[in-house]
N, C-alpha and C. Protein backbone atom coordinates (compact mmCIF):
# COMPACT_ATOMS: atom_id res chain seq x y z
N UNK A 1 109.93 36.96 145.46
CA UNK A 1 108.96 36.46 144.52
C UNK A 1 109.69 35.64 143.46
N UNK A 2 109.25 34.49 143.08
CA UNK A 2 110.05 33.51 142.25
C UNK A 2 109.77 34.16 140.72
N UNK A 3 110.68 33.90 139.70
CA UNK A 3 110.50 34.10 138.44
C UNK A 3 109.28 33.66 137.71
N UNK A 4 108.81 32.63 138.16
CA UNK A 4 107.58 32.15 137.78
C UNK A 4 106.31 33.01 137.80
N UNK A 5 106.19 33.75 139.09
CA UNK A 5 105.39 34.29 139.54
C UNK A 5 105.42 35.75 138.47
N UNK A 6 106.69 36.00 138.42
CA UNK A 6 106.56 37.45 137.97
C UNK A 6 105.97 37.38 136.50
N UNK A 7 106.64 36.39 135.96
CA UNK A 7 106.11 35.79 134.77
C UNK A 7 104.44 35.81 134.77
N UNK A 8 103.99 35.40 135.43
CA UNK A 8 102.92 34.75 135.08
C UNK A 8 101.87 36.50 135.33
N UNK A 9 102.79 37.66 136.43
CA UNK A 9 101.72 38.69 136.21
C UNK A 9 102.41 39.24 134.56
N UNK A 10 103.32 39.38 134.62
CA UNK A 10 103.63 39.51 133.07
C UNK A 10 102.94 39.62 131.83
N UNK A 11 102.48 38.43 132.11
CA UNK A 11 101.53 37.65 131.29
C UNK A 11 100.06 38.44 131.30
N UNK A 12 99.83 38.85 133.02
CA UNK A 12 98.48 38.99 132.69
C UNK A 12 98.21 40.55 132.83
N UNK A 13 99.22 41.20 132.97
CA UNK A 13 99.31 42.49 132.48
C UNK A 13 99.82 42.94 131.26
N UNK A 14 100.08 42.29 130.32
CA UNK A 14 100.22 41.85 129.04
C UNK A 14 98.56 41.95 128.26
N UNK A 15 97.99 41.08 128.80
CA UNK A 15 97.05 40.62 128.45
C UNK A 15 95.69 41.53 128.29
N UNK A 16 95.86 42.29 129.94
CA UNK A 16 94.62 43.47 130.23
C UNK A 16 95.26 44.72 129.46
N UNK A 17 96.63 45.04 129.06
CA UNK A 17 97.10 46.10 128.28
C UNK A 17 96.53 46.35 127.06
N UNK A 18 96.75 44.99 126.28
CA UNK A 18 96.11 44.84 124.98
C UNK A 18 94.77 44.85 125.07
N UNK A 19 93.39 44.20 125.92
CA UNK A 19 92.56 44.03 125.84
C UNK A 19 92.16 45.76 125.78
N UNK A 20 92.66 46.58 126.84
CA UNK A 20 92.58 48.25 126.89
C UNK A 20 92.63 48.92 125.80
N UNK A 21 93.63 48.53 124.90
CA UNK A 21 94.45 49.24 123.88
C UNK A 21 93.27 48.51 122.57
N UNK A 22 93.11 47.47 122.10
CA UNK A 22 92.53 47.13 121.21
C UNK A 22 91.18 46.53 121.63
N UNK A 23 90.49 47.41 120.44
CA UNK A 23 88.82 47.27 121.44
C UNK A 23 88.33 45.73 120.94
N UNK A 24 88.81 45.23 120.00
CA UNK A 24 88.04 44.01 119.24
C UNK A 24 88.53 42.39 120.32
N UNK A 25 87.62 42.31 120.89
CA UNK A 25 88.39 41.21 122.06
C UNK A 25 88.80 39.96 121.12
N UNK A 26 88.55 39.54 120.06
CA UNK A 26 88.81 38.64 119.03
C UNK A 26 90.74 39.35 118.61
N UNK A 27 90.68 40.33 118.25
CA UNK A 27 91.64 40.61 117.80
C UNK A 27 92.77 40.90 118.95
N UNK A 28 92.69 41.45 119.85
CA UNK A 28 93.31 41.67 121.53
C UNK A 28 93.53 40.02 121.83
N UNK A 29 92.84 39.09 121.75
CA UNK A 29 92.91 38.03 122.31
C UNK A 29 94.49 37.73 121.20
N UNK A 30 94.48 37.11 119.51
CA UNK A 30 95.17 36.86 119.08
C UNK A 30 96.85 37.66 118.81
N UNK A 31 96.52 38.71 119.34
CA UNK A 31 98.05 39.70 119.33
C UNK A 31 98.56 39.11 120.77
N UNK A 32 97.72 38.86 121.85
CA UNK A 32 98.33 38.09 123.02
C UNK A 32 98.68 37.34 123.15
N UNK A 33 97.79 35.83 122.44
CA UNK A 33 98.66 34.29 122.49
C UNK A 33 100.09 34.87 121.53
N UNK A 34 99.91 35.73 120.51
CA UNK A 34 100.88 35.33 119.52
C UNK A 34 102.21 36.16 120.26
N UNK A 35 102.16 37.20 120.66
CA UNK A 35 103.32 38.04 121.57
C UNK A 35 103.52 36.96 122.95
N UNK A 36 102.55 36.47 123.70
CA UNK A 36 102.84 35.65 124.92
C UNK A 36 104.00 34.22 124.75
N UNK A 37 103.32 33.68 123.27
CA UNK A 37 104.30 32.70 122.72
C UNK A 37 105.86 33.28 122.64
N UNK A 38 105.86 34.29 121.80
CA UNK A 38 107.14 34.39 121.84
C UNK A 38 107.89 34.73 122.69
N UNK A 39 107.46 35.50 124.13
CA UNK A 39 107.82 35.63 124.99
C UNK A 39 108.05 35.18 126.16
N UNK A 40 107.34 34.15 126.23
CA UNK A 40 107.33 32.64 126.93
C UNK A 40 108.29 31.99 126.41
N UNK A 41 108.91 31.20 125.29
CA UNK A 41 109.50 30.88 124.63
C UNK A 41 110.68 31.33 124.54
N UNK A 42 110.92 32.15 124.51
CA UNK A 42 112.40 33.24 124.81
C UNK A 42 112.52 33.09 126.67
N UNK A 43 111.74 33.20 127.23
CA UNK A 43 111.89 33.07 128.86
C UNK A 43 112.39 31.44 128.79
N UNK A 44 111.93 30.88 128.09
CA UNK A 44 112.26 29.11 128.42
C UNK A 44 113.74 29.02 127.92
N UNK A 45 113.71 29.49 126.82
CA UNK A 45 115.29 29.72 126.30
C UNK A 45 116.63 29.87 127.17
N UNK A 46 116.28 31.28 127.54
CA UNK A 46 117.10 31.72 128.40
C UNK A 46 117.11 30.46 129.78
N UNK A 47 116.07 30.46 130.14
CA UNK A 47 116.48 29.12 131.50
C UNK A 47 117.19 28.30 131.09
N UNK A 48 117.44 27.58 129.85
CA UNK A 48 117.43 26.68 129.44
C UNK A 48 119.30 26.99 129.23
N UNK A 49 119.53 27.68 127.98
CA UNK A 49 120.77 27.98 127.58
C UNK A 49 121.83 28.69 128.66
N UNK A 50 120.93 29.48 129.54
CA UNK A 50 121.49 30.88 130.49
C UNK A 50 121.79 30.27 132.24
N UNK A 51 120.66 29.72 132.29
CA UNK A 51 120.55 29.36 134.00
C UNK A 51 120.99 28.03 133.80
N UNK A 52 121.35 27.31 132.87
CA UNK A 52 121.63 25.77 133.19
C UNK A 52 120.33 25.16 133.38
N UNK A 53 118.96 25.20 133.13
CA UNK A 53 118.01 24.01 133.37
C UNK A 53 118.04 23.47 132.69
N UNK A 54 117.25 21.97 132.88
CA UNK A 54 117.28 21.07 131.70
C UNK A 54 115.94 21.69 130.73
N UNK A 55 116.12 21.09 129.52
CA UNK A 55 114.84 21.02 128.75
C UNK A 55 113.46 20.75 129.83
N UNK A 56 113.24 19.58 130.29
CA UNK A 56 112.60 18.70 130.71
C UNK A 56 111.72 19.62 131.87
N UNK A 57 112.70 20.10 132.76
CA UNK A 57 111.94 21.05 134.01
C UNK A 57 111.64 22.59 133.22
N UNK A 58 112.35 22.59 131.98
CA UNK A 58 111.67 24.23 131.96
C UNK A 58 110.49 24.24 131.15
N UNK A 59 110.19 22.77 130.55
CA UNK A 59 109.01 22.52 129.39
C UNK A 59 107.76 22.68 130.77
N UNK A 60 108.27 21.82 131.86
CA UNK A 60 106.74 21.91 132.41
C UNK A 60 106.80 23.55 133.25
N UNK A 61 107.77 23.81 133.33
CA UNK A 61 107.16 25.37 133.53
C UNK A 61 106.98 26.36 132.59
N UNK A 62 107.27 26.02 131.81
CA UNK A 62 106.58 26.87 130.12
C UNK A 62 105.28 26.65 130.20
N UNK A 63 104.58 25.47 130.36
CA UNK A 63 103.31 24.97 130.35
C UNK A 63 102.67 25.68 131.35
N UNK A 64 102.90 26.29 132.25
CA UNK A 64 102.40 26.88 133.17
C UNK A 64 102.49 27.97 132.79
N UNK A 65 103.80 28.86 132.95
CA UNK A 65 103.81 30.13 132.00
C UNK A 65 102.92 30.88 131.29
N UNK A 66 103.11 29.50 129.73
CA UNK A 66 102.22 29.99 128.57
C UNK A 66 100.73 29.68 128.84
N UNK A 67 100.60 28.42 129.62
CA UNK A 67 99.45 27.87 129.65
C UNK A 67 98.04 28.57 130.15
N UNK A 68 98.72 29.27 131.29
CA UNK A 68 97.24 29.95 132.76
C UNK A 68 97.07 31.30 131.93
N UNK A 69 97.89 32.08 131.66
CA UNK A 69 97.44 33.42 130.91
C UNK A 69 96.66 33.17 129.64
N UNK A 70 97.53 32.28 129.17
CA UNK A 70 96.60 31.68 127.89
C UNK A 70 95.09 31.55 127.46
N UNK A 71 94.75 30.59 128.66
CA UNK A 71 93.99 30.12 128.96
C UNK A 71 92.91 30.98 129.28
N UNK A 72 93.00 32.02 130.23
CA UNK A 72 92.86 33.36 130.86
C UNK A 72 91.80 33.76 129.64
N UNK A 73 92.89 34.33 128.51
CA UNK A 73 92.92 35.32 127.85
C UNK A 73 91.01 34.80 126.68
N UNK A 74 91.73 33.28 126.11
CA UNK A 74 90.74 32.68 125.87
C UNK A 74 89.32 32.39 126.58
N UNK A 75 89.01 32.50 128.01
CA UNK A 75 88.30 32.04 128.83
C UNK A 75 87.39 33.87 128.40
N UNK A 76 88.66 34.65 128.86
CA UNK A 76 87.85 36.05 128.46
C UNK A 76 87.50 36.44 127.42
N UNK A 77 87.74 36.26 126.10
CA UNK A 77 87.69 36.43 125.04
C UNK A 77 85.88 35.90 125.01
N UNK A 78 85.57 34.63 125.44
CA UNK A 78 84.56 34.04 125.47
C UNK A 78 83.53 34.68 126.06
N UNK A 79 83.57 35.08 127.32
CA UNK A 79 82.68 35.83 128.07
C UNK A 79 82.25 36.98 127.24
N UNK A 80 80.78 37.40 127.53
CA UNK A 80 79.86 38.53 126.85
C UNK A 80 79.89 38.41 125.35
N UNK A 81 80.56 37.23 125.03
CA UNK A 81 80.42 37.21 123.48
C UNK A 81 78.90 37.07 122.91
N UNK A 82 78.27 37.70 122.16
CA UNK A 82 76.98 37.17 121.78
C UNK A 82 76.65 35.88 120.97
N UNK A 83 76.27 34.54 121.37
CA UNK A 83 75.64 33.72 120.52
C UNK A 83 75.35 33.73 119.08
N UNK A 84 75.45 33.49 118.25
CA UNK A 84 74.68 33.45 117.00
C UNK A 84 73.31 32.40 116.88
């Protein structure tokens, strides 16, 4: 399984942990982008400084990384929300 991959369940068991743990999906949502950032970010690092990648190839897999859980997390956050 590529690093990417593991990453990305990472991410989304990250994501359903907090949503479990903190009932306010507003508030679960923002402890996730803000922990996912830094942990995404530290994963790009390390490729970057550790494995020898360039900037360039690990930005567009950061974007993926940070991006799909992200995205995820927001997409759910939205659902069953009530209208005003």
């Amino acid at each position: 399984m590529s690093h990417t991959a593991i990453m990305l369940i990472a991410g989304l068991a990250l994501l359903i942990g907090l949503r479990i743990l903190i009932r306010d999906k507003a508030r679960a949502t923002w402890a996730f982008l803000v922990l996912w950032l830094i942990i995404s970010v530290g994963n790009l690092l390390v490729g970057v400084l550790s494995a020898g990648y360039g900037w360039g190839e690990e930005a567009i897999v950061w974007l993926l990384v940070f991006g799909a859980p992200a995205a995820l997390a927001l997409i759910a956050a939205r659902i069953g929300t009530p209208r005003p």
